[in-house]
PDB file of N, CA and C in Angstrom:
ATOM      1  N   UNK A   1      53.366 199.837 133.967  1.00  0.00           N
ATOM      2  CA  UNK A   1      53.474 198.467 133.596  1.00  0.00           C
ATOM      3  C   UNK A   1      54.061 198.301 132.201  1.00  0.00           C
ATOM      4  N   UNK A   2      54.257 199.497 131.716  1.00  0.00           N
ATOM      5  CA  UNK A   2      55.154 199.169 130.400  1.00  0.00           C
ATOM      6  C   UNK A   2      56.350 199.086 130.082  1.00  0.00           C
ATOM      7  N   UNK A   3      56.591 199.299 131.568  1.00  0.00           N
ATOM      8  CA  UNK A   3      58.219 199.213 131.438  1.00  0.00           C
ATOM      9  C   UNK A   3      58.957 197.737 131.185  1.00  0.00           C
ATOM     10  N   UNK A   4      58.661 197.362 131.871  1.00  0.00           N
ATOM     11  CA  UNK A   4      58.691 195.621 131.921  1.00  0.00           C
ATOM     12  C   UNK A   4      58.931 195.066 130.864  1.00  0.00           C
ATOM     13  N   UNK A   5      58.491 195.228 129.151  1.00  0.00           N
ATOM     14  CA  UNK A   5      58.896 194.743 128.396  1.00  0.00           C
ATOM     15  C   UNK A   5      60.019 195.719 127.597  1.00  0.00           C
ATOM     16  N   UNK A   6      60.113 196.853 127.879  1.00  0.00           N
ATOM     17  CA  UNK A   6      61.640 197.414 127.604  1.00  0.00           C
ATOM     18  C   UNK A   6      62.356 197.125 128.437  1.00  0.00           C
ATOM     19  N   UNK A   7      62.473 197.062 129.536  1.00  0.00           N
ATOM     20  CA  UNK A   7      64.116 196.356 130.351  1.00  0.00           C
ATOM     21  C   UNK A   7      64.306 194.790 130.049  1.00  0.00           C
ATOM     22  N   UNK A   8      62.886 194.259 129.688  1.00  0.00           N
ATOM     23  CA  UNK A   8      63.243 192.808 128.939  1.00  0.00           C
ATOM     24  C   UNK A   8      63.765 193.131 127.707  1.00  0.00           C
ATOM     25  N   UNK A   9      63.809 194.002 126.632  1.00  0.00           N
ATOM     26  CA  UNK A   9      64.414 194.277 125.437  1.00  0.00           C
ATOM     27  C   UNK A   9      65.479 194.697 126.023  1.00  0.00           C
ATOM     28  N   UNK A  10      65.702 195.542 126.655  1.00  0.00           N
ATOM     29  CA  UNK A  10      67.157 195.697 126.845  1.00  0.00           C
ATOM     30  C   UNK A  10      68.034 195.222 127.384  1.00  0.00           C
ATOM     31  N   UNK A  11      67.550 193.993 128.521  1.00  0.00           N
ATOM     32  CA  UNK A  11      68.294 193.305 128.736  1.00  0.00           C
ATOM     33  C   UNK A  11      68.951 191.909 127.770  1.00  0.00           C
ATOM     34  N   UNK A  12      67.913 191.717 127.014  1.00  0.00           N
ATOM     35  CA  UNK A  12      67.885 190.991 125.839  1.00  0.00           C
ATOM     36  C   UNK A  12      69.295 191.617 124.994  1.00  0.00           C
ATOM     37  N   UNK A  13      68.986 192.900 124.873  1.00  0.00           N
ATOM     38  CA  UNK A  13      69.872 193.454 124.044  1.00  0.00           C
ATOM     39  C   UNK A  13      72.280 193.451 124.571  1.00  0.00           C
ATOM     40  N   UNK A  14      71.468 193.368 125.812  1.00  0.00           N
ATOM     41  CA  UNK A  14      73.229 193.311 126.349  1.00  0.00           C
ATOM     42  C   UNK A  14      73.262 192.110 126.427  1.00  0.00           C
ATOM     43  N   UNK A  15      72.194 190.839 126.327  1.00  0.00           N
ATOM     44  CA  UNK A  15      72.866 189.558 126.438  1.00  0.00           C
ATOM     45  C   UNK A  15      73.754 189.697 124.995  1.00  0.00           C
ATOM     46  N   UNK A  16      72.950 190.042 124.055  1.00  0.00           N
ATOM     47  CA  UNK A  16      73.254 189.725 122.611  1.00  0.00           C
ATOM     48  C   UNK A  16      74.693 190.025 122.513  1.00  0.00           C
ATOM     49  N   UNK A  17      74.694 191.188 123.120  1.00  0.00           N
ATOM     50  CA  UNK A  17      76.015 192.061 122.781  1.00  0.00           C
ATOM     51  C   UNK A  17      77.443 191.333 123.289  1.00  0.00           C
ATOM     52  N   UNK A  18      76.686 190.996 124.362  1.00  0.00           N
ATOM     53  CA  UNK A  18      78.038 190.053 125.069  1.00  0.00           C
ATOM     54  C   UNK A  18      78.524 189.102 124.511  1.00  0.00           C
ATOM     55  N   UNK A  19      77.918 188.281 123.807  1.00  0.00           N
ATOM     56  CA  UNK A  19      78.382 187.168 122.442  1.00  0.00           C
ATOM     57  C   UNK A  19      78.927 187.639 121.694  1.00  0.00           C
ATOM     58  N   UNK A  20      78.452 188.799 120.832  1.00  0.00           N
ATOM     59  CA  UNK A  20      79.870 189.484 119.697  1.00  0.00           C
ATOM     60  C   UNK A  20      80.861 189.265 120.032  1.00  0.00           C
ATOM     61  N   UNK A  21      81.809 189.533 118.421  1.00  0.00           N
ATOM     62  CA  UNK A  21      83.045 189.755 118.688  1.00  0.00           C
ATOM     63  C   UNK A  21      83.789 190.647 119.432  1.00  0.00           C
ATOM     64  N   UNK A  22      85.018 190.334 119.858  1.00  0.00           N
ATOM     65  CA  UNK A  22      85.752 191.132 120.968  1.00  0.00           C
ATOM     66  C   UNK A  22      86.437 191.860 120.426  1.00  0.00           C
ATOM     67  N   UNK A  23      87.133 193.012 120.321  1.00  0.00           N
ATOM     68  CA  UNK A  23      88.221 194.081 119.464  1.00  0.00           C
ATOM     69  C   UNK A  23      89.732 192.552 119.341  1.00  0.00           C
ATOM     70  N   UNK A  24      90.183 192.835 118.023  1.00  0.00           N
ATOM     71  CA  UNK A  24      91.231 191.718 117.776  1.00  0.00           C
ATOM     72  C   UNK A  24      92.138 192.005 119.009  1.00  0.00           C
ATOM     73  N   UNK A  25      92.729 193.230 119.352  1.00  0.00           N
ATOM     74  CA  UNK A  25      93.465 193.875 119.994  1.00  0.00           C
ATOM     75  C   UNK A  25      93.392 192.107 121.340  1.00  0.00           C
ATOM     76  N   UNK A  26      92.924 192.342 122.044  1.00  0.00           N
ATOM     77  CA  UNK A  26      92.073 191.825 122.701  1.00  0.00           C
ATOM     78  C   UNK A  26      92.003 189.695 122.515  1.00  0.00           C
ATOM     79  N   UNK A  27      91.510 189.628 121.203  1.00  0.00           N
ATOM     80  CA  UNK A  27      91.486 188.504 121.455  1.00  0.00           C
ATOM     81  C   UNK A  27      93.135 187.964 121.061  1.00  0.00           C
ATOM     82  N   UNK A  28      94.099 188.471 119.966  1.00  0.00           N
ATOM     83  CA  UNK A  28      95.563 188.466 120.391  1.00  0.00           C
ATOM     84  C   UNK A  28      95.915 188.025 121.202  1.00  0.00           C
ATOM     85  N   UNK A  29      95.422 188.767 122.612  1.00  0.00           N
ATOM     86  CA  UNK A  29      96.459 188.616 123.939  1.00  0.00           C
ATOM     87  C   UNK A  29      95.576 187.644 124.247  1.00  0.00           C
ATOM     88  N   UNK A  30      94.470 187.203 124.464  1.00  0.00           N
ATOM     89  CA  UNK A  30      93.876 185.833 124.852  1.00  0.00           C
ATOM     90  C   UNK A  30      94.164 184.753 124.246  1.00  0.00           C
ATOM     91  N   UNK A  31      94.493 184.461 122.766  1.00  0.00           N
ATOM     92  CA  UNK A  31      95.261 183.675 122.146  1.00  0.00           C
ATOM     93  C   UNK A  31      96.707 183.247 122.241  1.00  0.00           C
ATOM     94  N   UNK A  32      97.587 184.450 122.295  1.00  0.00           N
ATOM     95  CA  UNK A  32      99.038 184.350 122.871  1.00  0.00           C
ATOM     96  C   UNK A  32      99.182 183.603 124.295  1.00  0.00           C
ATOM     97  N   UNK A  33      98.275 184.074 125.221  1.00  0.00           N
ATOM     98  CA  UNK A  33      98.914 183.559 126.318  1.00  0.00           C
ATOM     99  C   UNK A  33      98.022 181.506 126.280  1.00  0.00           C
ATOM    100  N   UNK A  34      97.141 181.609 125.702  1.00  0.00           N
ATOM    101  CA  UNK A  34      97.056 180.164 124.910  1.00  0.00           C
ATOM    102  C   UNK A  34      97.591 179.367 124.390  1.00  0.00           C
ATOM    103  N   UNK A  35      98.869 179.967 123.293  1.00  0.00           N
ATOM    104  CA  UNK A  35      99.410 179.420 122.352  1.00  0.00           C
ATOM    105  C   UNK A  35     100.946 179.953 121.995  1.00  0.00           C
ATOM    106  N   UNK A  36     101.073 180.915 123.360  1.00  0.00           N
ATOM    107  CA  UNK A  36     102.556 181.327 123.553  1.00  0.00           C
ATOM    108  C   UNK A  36     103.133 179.915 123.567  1.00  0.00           C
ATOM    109  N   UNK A  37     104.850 180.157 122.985  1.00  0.00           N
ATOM    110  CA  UNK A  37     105.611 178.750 123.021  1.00  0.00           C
ATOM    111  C   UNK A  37     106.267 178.899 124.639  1.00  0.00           C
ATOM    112  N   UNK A  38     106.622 177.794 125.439  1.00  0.00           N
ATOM    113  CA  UNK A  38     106.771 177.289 126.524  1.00  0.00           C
ATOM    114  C   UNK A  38     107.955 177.131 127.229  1.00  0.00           C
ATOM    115  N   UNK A  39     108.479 177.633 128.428  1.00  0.00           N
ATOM    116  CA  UNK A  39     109.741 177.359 128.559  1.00  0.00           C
ATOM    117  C   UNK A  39     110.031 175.679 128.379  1.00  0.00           C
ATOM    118  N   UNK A  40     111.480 175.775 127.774  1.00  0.00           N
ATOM    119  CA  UNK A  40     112.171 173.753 127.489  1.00  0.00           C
ATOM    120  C   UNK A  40     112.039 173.407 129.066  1.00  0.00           C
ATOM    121  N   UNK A  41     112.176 171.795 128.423  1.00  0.00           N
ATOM    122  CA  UNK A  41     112.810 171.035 129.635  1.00  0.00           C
ATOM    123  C   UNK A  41     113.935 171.847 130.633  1.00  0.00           C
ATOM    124  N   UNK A  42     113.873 171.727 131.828  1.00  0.00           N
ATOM    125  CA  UNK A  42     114.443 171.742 133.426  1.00  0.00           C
ATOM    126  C   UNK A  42     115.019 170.796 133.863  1.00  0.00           C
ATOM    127  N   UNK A  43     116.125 171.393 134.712  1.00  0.00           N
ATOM    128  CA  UNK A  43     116.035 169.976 135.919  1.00  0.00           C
ATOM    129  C   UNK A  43     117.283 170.384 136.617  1.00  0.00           C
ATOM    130  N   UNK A  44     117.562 169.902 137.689  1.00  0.00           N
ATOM    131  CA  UNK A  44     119.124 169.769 138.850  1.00  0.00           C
ATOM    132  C   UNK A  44     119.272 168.382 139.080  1.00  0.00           C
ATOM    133  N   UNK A  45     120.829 168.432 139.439  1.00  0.00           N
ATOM    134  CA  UNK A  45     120.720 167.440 139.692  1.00  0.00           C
ATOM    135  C   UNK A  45     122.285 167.265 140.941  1.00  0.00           C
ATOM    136  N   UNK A  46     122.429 166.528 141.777  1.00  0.00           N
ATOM    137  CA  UNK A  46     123.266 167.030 142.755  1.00  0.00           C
ATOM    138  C   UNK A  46     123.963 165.692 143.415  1.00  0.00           C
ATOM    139  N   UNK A  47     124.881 165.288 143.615  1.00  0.00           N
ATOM    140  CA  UNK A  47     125.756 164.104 144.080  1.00  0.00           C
ATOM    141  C   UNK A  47     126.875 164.342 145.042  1.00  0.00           C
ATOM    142  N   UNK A  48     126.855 163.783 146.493  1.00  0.00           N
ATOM    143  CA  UNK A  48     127.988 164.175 147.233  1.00  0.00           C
ATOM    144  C   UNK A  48     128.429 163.044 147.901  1.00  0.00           C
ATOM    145  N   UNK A  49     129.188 163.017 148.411  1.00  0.00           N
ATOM    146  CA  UNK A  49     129.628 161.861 149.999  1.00  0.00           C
ATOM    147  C   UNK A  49     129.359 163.113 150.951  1.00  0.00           C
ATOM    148  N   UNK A  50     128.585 162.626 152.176  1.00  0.00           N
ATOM    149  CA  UNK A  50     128.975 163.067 153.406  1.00  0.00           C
ATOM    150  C   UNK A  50     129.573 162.366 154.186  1.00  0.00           C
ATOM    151  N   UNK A  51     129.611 162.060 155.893  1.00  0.00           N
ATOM    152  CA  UNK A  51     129.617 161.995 157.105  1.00  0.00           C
ATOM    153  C   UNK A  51     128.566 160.950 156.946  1.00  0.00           C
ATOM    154  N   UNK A  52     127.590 160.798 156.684  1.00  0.00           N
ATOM    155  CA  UNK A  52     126.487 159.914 156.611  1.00  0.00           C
ATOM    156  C   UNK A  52     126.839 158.559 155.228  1.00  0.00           C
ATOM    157  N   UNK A  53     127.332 159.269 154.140  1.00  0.00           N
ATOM    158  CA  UNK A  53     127.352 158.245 153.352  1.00  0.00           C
ATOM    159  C   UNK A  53     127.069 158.849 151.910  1.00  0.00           C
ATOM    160  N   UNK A  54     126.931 158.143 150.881  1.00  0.00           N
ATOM    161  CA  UNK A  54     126.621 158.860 149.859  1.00  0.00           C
ATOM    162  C   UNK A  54     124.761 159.601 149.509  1.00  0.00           C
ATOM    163  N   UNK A  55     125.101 160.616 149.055  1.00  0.00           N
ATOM    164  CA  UNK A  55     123.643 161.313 148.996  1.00  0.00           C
ATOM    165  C   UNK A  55     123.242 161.890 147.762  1.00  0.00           C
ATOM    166  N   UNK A  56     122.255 161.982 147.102  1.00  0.00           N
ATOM    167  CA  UNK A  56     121.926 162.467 145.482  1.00  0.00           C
ATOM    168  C   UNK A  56     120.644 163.255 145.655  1.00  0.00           C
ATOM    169  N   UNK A  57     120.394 164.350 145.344  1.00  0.00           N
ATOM    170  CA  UNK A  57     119.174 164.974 144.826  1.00  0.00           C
ATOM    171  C   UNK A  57     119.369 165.102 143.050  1.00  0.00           C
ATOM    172  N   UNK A  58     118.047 164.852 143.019  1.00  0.00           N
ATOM    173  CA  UNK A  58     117.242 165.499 141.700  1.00  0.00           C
ATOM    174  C   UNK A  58     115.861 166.020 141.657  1.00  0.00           C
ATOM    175  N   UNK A  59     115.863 167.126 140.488  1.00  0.00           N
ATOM    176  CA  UNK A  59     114.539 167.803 140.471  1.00  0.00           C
ATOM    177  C   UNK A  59     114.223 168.217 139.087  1.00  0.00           C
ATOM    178  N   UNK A  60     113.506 167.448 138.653  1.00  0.00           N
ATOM    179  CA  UNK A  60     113.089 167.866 137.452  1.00  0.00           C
ATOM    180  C   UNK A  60     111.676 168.745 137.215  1.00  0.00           C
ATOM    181  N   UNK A  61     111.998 169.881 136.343  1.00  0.00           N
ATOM    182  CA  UNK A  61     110.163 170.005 135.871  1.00  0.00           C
ATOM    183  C   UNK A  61     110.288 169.903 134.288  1.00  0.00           C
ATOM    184  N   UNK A  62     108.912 169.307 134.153  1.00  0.00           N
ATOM    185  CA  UNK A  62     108.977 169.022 132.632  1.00  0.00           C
ATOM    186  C   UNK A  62     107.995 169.723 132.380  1.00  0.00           C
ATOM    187  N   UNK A  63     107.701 170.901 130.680  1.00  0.00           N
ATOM    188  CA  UNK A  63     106.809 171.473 130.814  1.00  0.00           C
ATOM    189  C   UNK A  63     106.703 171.309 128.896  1.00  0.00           C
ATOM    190  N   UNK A  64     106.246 169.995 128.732  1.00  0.00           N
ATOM    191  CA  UNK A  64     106.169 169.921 127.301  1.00  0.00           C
ATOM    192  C   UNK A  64     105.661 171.316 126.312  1.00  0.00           C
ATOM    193  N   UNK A  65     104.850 171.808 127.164  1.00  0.00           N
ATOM    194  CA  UNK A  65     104.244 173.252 126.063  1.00  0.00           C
ATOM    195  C   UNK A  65     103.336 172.571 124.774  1.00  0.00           C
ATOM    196  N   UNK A  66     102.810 171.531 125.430  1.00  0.00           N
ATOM    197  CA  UNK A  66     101.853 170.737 123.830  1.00  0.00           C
ATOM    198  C   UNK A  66     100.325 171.795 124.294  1.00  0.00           C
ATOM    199  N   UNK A  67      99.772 172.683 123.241  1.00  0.00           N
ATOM    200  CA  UNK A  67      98.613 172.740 123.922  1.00  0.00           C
ATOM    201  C   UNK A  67      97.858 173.033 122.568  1.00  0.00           C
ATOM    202  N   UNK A  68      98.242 172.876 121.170  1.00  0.00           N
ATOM    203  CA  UNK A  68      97.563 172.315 120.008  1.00  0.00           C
ATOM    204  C   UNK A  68      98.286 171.607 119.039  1.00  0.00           C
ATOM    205  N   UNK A  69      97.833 170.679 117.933  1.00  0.00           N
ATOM    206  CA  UNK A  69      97.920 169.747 117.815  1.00  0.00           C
ATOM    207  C   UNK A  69      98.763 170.582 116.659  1.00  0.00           C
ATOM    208  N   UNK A  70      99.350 170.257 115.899  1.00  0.00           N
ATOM    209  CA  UNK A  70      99.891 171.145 114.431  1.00  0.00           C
ATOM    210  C   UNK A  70     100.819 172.213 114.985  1.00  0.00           C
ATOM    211  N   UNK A  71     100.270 172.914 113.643  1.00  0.00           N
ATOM    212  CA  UNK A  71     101.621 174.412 113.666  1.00  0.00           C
ATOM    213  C   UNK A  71     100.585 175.173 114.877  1.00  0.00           C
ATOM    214  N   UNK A  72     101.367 175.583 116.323  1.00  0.00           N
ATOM    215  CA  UNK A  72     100.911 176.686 117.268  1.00  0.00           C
ATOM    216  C   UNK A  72     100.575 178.146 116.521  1.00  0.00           C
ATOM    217  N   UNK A  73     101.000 178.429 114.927  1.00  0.00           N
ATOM    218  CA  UNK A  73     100.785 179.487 114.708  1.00  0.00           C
ATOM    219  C   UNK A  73      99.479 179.594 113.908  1.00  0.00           C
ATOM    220  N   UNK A  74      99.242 178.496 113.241  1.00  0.00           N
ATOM    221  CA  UNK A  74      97.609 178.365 112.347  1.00  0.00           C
ATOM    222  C   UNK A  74      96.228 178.078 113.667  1.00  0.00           C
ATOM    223  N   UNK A  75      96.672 177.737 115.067  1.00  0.00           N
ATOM    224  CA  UNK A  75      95.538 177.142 115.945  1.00  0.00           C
ATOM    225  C   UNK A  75      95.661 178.721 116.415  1.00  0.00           C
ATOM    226  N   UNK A  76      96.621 179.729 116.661  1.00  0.00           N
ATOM    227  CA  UNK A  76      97.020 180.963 117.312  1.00  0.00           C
ATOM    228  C   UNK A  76      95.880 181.631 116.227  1.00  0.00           C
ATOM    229  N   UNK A  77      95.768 182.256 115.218  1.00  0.00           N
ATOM    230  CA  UNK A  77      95.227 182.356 113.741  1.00  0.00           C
ATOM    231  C   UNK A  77      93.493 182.239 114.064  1.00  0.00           C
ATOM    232  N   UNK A  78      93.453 180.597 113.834  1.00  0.00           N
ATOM    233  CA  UNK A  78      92.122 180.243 113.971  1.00  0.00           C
ATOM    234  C   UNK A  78      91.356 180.635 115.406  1.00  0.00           C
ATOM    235  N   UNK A  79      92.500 180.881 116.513  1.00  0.00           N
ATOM    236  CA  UNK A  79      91.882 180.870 117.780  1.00  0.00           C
ATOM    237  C   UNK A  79      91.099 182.599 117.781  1.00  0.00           C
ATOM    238  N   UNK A  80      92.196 183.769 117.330  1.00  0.00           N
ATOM    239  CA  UNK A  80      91.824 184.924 117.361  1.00  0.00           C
ATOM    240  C   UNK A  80      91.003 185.186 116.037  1.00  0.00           C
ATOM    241  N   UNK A  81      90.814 184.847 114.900  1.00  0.00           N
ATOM    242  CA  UNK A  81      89.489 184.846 114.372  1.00  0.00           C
ATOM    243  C   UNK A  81      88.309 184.169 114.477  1.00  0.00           C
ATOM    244  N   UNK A  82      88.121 183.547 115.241  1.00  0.00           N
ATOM    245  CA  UNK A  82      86.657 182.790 116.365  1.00  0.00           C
ATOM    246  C   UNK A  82      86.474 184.146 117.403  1.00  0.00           C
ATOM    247  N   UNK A  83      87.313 184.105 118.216  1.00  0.00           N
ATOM    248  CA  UNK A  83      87.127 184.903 118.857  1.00  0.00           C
ATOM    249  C   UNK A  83      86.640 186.951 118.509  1.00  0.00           C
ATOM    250  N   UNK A  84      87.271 186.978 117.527  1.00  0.00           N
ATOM    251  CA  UNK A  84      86.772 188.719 117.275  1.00  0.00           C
ATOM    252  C   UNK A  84      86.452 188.642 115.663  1.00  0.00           C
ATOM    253  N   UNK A  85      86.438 187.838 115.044  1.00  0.00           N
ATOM    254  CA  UNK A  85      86.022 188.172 113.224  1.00  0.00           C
ATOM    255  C   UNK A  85      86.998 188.367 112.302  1.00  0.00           C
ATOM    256  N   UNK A  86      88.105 188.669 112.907  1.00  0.00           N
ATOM    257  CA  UNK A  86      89.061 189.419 111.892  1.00  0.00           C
ATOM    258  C   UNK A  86      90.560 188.621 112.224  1.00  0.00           C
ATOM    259  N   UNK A  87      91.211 188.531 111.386  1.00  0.00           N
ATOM    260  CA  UNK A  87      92.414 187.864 111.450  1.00  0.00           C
ATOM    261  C   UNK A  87      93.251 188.618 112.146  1.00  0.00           C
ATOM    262  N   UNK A  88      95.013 188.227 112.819  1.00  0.00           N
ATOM    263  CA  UNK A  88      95.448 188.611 114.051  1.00  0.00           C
ATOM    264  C   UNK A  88      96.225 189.816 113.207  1.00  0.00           C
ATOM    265  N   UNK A  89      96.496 190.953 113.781  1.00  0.00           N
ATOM    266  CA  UNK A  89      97.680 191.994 113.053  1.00  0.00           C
ATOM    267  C   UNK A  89      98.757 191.814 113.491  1.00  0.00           C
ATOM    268  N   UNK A  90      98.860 190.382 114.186  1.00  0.00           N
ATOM    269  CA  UNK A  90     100.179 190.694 114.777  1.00  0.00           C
ATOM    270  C   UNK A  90     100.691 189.243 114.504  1.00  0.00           C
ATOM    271  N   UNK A  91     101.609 188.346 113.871  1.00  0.00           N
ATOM    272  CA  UNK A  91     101.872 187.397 113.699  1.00  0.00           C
ATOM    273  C   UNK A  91     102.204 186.147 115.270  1.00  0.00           C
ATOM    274  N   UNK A  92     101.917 185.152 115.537  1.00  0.00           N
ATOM    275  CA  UNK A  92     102.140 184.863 117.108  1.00  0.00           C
ATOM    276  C   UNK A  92     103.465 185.082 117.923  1.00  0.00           C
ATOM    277  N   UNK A  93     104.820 184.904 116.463  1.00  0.00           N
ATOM    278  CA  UNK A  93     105.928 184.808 117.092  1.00  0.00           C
ATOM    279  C   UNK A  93     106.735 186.081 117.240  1.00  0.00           C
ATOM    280  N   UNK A  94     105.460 187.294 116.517  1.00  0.00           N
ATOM    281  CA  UNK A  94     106.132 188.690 116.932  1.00  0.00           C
ATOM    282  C   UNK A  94     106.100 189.330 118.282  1.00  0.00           C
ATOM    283  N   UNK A  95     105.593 188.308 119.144  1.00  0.00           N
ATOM    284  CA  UNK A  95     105.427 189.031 120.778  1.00  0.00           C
ATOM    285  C   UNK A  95     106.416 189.018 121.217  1.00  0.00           C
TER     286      UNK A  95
END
């Protein structure tokens, strides 16, 4: 019956652990693909006469890439030191 309160300590103990920080390595690539910059504006666009009459396609995708408010490289920054403790070794726009 004494076991019971060591696998409660130790389970205690891997909750804890799981909250720490993550190796920067690590939170980097969770930040980048966060705060990577975005492919531009898209689109086709297409105009003919047929047999039927006149005909037009268009297709746009729009992919603004807004996903923080300011410079993407200070929220990139702040995002991977929350996440692991230590500031990024790798600047965002060196990927």
């Amino acid at each position: 019956m004494r076991r019971a309160p060591a696998y409660g300590l130790m389970a205690a103990g891997l909750t804890l652990a799981a909250c720490g920080p993550m190796p920067v390595e690590q939170a980097e690539r969770q930040c980048y693909a966060q705060y990577a910059p975005k492919a531009p504006l898209t689109g086709e666009a297409g105009m003919g006469v047929t047999n039927e009459g006149f005909r037009s396609q268009m297709k746009v995708e729009v992919n603004l890439g807004v996903t923080a408010h300011g410079d993407p490289s200070k929220a990139y920054n702040a995002c991977v030191y929350r996440k692991s403790g230590r500031m990024p070794t790798r600047p965002l726009y060196s990927y």
